[in-house]
C-alpha atoms as a PDB file:
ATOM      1  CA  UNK A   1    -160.122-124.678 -97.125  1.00  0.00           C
ATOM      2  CA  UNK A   2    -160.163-125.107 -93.311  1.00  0.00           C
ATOM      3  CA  UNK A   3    -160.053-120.710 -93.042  1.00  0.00           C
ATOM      4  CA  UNK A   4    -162.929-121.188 -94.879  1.00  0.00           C
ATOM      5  CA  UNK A   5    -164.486-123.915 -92.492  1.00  0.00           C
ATOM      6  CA  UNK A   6    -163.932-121.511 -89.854  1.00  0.00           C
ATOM      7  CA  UNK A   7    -165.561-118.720 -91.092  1.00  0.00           C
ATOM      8  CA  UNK A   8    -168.676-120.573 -91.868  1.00  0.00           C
ATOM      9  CA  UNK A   9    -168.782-122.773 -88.613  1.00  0.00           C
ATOM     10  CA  UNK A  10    -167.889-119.320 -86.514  1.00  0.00           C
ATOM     11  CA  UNK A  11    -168.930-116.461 -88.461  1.00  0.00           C
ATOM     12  CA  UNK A  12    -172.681-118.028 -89.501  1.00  0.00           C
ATOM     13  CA  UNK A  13    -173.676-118.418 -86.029  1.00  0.00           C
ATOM     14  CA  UNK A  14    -172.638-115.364 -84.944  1.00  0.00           C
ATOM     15  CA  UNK A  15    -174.168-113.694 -87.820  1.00  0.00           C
ATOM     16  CA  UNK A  16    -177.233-114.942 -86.879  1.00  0.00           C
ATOM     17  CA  UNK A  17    -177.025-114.084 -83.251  1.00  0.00           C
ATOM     18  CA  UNK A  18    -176.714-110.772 -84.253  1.00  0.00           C
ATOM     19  CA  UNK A  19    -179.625-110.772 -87.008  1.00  0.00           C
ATOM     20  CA  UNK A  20    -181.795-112.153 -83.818  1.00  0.00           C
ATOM     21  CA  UNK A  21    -180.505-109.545 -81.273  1.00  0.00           C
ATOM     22  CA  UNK A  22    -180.519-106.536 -82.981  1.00  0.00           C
ATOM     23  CA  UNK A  23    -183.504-107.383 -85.387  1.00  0.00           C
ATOM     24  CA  UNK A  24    -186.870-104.810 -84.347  1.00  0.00           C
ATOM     25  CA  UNK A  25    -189.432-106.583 -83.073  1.00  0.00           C
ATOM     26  CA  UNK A  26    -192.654-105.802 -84.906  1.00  0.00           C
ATOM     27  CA  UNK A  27    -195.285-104.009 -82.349  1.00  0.00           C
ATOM     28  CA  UNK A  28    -198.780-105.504 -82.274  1.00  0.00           C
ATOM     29  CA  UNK A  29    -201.491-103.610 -83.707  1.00  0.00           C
ATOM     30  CA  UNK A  30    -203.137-103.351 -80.453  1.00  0.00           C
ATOM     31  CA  UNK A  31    -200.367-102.029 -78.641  1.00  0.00           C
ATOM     32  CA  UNK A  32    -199.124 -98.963 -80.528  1.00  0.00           C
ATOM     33  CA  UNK A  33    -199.653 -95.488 -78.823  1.00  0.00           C
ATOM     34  CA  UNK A  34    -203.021 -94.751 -81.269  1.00  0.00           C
ATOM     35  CA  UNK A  35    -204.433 -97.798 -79.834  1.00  0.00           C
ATOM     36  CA  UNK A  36    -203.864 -97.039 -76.668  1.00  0.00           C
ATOM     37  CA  UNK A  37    -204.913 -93.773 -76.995  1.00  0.00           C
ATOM     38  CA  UNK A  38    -208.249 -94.790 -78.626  1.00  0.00           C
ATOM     39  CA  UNK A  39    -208.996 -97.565 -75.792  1.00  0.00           C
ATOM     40  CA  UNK A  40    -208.277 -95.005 -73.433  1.00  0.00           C
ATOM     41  CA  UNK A  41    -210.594 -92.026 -74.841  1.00  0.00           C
ATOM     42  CA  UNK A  42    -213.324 -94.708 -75.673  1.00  0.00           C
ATOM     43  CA  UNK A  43    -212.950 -95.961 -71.974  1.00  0.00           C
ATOM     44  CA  UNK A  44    -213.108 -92.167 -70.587  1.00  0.00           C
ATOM     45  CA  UNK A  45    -216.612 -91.516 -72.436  1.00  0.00           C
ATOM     46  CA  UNK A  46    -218.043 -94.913 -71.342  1.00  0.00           C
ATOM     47  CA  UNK A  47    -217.198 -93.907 -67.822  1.00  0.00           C
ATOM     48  CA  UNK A  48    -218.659 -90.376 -68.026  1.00  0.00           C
ATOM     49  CA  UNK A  49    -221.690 -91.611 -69.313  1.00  0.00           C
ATOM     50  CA  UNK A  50    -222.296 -94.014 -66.279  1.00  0.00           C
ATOM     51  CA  UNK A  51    -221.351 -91.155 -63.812  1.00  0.00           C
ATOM     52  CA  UNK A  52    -223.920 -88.681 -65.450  1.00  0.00           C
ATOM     53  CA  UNK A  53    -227.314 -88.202 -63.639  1.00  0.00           C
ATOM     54  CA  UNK A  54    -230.260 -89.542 -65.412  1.00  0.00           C
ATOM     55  CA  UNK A  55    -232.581 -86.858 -67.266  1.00  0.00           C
ATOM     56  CA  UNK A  56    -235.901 -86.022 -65.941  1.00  0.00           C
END
């Protein structure tokens, strides 16, 4: 019975400290590499259309 103690008051903690270490972290939404890659290409055509010369 105490073996049994010790494997819950030792091996349940460190279970868990593993579970929390090694555990992937979910990536936001907004921070994959398609949303980058959208913010970036939507950020390049507002800036070319401020740098184009106004039509005549």
């Amino acid at each position: 019975m105490t073996t049994l103690g010790f494997v819950v008051a030792i091996g349940l903690p460190l279970a868990v400290l593993v579970g929390v270490v090694l555990w992937p972290e979910r990536i936001p939404p907004d921070r994959t590499v398609d949303a980058i890659q959208r913010r970036v290409e939507a950020e390049t055509e507002r800036n070319r259309a401020r740098s184009r010369p106004p039509r005549r």
